[in-house]
PDB file of N, CA and C in Angstrom:
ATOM      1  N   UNK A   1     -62.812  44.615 136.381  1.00  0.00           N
ATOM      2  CA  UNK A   1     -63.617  45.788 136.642  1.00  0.00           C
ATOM      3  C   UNK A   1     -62.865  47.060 136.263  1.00  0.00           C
ATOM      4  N   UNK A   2     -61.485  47.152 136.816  1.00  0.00           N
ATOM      5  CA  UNK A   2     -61.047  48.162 136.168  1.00  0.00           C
ATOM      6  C   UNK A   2     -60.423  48.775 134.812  1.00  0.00           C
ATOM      7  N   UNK A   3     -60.645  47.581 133.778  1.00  0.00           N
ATOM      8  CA  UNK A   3     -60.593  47.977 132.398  1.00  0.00           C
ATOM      9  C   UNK A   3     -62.302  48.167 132.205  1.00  0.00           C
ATOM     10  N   UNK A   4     -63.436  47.895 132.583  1.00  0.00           N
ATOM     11  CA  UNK A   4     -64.568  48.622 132.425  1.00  0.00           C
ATOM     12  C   UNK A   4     -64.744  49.937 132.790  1.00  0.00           C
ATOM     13  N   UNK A   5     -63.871  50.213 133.819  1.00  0.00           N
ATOM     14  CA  UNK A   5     -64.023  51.642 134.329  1.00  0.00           C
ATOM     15  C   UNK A   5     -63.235  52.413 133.039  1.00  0.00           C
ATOM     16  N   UNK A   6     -62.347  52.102 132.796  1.00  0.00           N
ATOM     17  CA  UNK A   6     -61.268  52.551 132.226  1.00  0.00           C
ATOM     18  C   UNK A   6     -62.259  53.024 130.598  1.00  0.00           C
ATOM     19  N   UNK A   7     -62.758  51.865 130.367  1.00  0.00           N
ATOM     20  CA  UNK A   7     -63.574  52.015 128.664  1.00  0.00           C
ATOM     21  C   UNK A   7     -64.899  53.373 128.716  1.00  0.00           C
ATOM     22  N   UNK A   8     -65.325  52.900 130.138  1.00  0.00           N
ATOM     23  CA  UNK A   8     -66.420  53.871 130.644  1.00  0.00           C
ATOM     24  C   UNK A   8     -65.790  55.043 130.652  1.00  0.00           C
ATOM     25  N   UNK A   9     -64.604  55.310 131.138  1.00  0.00           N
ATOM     26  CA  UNK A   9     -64.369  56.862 131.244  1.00  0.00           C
ATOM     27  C   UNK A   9     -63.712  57.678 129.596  1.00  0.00           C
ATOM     28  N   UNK A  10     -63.352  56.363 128.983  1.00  0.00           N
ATOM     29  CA  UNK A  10     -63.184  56.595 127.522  1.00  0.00           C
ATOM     30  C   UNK A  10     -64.712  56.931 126.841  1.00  0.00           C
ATOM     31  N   UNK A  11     -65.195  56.609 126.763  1.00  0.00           N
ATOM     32  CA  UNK A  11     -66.338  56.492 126.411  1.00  0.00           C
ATOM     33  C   UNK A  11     -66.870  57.566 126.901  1.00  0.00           C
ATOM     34  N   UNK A  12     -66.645  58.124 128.095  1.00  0.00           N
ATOM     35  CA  UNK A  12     -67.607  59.474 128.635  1.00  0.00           C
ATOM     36  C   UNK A  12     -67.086  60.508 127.944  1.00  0.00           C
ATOM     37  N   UNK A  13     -65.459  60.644 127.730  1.00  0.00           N
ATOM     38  CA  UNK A  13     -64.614  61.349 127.173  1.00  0.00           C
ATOM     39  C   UNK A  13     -64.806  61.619 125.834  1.00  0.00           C
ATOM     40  N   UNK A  14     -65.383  60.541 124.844  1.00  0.00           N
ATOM     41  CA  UNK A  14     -65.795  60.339 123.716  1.00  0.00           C
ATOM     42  C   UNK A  14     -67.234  62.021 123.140  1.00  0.00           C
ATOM     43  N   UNK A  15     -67.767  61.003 124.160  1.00  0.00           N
ATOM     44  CA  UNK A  15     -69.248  61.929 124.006  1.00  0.00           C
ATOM     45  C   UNK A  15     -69.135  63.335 123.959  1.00  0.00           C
ATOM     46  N   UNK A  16     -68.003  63.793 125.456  1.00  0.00           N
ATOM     47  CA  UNK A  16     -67.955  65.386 125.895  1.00  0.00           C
ATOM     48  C   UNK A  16     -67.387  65.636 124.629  1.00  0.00           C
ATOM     49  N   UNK A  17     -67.263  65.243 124.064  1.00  0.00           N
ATOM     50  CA  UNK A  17     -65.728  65.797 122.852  1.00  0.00           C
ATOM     51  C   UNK A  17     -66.844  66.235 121.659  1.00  0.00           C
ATOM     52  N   UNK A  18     -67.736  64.939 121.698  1.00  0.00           N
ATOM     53  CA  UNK A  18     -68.875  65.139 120.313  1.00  0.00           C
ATOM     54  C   UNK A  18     -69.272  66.236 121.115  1.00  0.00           C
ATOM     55  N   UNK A  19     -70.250  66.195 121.576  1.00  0.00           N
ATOM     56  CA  UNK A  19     -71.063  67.213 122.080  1.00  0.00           C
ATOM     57  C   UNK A  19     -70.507  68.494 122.267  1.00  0.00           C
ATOM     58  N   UNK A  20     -68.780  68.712 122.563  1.00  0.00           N
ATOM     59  CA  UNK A  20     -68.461  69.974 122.557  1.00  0.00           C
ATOM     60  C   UNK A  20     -67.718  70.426 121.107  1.00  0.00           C
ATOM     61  N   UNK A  21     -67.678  69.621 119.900  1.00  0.00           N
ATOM     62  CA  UNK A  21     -68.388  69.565 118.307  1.00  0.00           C
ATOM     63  C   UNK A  21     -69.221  70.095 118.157  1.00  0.00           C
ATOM     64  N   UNK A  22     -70.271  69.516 118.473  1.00  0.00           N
ATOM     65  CA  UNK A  22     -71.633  69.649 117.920  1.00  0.00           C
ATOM     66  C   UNK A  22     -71.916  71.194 117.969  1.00  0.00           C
ATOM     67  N   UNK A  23     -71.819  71.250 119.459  1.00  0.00           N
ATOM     68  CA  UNK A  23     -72.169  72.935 120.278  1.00  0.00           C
ATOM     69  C   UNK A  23     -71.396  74.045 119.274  1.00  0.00           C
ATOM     70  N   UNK A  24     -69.999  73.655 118.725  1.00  0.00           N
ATOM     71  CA  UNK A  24     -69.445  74.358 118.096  1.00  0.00           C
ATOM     72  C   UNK A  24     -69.447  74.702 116.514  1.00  0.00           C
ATOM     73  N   UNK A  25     -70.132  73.736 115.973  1.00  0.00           N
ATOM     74  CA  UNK A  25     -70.595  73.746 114.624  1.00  0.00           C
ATOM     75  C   UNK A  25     -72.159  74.352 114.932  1.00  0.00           C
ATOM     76  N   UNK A  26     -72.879  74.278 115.889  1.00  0.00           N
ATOM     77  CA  UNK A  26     -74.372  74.714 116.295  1.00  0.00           C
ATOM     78  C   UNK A  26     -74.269  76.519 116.392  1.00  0.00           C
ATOM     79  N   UNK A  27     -73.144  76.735 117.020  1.00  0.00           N
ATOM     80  CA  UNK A  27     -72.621  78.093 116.669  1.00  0.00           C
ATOM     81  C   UNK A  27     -72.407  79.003 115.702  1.00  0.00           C
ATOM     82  N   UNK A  28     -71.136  77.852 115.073  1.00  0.00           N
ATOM     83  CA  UNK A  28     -70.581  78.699 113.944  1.00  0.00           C
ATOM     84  C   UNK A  28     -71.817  78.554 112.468  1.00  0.00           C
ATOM     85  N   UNK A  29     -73.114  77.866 112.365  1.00  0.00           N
ATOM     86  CA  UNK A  29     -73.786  78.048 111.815  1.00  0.00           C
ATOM     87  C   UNK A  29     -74.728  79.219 112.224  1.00  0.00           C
ATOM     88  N   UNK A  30     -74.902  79.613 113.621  1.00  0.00           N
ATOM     89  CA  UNK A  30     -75.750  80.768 113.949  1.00  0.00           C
ATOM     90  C   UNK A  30     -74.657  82.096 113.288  1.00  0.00           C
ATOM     91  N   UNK A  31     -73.926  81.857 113.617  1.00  0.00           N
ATOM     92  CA  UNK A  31     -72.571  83.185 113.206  1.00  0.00           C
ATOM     93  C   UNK A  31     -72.829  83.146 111.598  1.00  0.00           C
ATOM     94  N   UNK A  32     -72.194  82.324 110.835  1.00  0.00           N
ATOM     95  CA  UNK A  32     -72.868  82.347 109.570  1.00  0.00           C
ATOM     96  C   UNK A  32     -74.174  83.074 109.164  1.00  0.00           C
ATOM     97  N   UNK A  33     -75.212  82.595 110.037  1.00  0.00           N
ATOM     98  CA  UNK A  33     -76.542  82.994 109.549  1.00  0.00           C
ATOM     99  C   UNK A  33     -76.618  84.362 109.544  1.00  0.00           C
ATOM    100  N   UNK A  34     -76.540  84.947 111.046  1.00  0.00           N
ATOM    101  CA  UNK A  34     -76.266  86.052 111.669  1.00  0.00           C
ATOM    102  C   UNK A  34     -75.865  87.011 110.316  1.00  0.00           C
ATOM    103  N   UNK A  35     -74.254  86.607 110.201  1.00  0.00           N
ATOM    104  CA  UNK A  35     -73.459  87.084 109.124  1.00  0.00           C
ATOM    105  C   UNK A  35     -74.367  87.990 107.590  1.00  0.00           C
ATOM    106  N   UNK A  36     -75.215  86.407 106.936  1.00  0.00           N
ATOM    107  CA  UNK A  36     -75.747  86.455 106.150  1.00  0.00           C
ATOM    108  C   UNK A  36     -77.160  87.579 106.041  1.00  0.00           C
ATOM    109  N   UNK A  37     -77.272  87.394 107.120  1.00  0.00           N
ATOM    110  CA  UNK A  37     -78.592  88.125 107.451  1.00  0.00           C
ATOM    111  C   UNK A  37     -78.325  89.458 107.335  1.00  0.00           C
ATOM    112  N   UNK A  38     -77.190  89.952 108.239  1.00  0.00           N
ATOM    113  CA  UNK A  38     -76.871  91.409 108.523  1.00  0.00           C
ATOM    114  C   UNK A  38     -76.469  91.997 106.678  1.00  0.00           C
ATOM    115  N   UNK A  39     -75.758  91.329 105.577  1.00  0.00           N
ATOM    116  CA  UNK A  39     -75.339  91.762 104.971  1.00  0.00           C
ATOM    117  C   UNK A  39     -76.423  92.016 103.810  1.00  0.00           C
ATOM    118  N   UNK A  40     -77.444  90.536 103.912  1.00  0.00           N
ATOM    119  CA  UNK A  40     -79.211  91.007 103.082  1.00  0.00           C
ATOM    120  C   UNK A  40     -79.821  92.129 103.442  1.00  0.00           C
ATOM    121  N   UNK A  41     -79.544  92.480 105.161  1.00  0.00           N
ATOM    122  CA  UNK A  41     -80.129  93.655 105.399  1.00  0.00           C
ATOM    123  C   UNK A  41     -79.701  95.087 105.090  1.00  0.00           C
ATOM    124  N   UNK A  42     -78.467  95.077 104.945  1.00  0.00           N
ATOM    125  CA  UNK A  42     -77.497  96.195 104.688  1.00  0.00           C
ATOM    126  C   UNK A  42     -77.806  96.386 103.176  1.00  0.00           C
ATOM    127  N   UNK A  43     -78.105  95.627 102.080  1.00  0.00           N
ATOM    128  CA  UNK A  43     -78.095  95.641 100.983  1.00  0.00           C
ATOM    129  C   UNK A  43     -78.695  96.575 100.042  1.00  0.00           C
ATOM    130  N   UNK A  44     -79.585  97.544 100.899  1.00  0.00           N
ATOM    131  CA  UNK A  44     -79.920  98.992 100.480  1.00  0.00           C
ATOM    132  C   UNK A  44     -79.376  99.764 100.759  1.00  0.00           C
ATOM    133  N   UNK A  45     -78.731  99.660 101.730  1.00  0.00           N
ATOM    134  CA  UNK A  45     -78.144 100.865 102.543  1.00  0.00           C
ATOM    135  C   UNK A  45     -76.414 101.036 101.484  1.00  0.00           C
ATOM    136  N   UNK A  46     -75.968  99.673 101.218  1.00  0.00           N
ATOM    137  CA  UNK A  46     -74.834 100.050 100.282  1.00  0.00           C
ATOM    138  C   UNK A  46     -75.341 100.245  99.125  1.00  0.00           C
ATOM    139  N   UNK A  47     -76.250 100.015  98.338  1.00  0.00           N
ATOM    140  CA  UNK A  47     -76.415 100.804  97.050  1.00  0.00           C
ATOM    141  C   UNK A  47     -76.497 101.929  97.101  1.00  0.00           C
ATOM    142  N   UNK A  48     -77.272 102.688  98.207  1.00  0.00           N
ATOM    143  CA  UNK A  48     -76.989 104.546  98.325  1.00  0.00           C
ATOM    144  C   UNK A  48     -75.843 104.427  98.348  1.00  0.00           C
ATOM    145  N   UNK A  49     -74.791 104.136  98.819  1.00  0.00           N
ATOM    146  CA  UNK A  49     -73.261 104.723  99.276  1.00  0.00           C
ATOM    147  C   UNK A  49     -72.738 104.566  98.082  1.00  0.00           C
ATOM    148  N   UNK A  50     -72.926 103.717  97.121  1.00  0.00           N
ATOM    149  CA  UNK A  50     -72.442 103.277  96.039  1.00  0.00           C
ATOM    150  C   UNK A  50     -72.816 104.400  94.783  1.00  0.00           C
ATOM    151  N   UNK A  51     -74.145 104.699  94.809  1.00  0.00           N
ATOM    152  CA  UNK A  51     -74.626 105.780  94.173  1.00  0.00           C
ATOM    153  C   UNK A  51     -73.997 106.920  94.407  1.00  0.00           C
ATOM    154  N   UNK A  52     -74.072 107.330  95.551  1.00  0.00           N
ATOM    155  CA  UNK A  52     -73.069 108.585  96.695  1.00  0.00           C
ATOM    156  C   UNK A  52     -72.094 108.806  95.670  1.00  0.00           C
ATOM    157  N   UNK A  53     -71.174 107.770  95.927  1.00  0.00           N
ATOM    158  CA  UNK A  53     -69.882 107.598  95.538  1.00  0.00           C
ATOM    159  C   UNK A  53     -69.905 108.326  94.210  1.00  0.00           C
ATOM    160  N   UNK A  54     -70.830 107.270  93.414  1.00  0.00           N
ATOM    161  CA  UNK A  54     -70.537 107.595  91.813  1.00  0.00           C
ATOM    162  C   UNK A  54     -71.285 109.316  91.365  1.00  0.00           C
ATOM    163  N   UNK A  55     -72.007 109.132  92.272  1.00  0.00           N
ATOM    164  CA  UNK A  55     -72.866 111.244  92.378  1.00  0.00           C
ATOM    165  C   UNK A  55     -71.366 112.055  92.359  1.00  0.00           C
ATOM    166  N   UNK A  56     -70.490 111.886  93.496  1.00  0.00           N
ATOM    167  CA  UNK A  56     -69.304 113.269  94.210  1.00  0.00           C
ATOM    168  C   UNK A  56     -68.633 112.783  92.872  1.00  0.00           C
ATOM    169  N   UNK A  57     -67.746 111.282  92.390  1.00  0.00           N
ATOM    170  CA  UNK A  57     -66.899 111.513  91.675  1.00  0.00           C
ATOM    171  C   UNK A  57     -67.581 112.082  90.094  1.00  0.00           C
ATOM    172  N   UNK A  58     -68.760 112.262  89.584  1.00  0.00           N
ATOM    173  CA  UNK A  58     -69.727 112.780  88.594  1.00  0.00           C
ATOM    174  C   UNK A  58     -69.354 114.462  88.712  1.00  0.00           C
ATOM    175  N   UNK A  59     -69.433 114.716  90.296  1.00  0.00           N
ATOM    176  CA  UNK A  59     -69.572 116.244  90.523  1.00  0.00           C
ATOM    177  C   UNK A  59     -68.036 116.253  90.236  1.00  0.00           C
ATOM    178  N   UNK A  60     -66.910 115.941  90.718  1.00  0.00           N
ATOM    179  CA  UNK A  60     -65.785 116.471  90.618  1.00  0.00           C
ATOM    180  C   UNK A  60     -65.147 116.039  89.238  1.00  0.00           C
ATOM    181  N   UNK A  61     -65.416 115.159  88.541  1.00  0.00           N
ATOM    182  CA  UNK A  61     -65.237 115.371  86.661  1.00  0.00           C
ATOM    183  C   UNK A  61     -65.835 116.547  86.238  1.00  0.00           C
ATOM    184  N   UNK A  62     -66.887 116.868  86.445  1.00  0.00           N
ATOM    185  CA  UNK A  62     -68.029 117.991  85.756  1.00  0.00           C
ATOM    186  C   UNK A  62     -67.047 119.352  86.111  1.00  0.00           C
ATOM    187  N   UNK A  63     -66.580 119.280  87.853  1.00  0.00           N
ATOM    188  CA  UNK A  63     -66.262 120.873  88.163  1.00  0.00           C
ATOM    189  C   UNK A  63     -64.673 120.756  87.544  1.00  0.00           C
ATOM    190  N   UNK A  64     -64.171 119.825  87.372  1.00  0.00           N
ATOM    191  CA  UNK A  64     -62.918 119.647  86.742  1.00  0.00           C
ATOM    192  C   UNK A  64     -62.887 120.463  84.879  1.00  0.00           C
ATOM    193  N   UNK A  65     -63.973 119.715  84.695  1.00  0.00           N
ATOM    194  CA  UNK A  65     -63.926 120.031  83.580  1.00  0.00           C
ATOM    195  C   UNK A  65     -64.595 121.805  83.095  1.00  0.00           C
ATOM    196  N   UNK A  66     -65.424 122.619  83.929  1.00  0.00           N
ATOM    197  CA  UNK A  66     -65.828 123.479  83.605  1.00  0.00           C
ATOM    198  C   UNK A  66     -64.737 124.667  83.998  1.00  0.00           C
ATOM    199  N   UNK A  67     -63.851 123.759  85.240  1.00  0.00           N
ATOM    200  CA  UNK A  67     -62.403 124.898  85.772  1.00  0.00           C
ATOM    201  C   UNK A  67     -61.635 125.014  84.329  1.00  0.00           C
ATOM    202  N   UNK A  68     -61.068 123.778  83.871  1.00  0.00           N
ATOM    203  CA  UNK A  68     -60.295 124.066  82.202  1.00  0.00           C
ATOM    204  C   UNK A  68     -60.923 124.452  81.336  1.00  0.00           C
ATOM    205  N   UNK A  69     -62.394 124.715  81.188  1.00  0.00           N
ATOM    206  CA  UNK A  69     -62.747 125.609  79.878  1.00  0.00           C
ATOM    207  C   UNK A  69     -62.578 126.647  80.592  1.00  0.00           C
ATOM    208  N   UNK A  70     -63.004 127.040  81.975  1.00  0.00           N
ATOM    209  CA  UNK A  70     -62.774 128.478  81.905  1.00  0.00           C
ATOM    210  C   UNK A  70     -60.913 128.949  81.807  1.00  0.00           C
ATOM    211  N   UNK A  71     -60.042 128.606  82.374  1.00  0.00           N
ATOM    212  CA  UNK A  71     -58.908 128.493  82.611  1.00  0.00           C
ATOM    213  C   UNK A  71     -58.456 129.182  80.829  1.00  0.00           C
ATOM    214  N   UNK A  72     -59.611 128.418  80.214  1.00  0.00           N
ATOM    215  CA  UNK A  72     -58.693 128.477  78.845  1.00  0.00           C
ATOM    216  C   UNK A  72     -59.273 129.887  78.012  1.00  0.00           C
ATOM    217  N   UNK A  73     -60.569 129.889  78.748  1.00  0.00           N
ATOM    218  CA  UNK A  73     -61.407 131.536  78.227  1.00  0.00           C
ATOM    219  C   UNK A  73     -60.492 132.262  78.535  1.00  0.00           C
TER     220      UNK A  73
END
């Protein structure tokens, strides 16, 4: 009887272990998703910033360049 107990409590030990697997891959696929989701949604919002970006460094070539023609008048 007490190597049945013994297999039984192996065996219970077995399961908690899957199951606290499972729970943890059941997670890290919501986190993933989550992840994925937030960055499809963001995906307009960084093309303005990206535009932004390339607008100021446009403006500061342009004022760069109109300071040395005058510089040179």
């Amino acid at each position: 009887m007490s190597k049945f107990k013994t297999m039984l409590k192996a065996g219970a030990a077995s399961v908690a272990t899957a199951g606290a697997l499972v729970a943890h891959n059941a997670h890290a696929a919501l986190v993933d998703a989550d992840v994925v989701s937030t960055i499809s949604d963001a995906s307009g919002d960084l093309e303005l910033v990206g535009k932004a970006i390339i607008g100021v460094v446009a403006i500061v070539v342009v004022f760069s360049l109109v300071m040395s023609i005058i510089r040179k008048a």
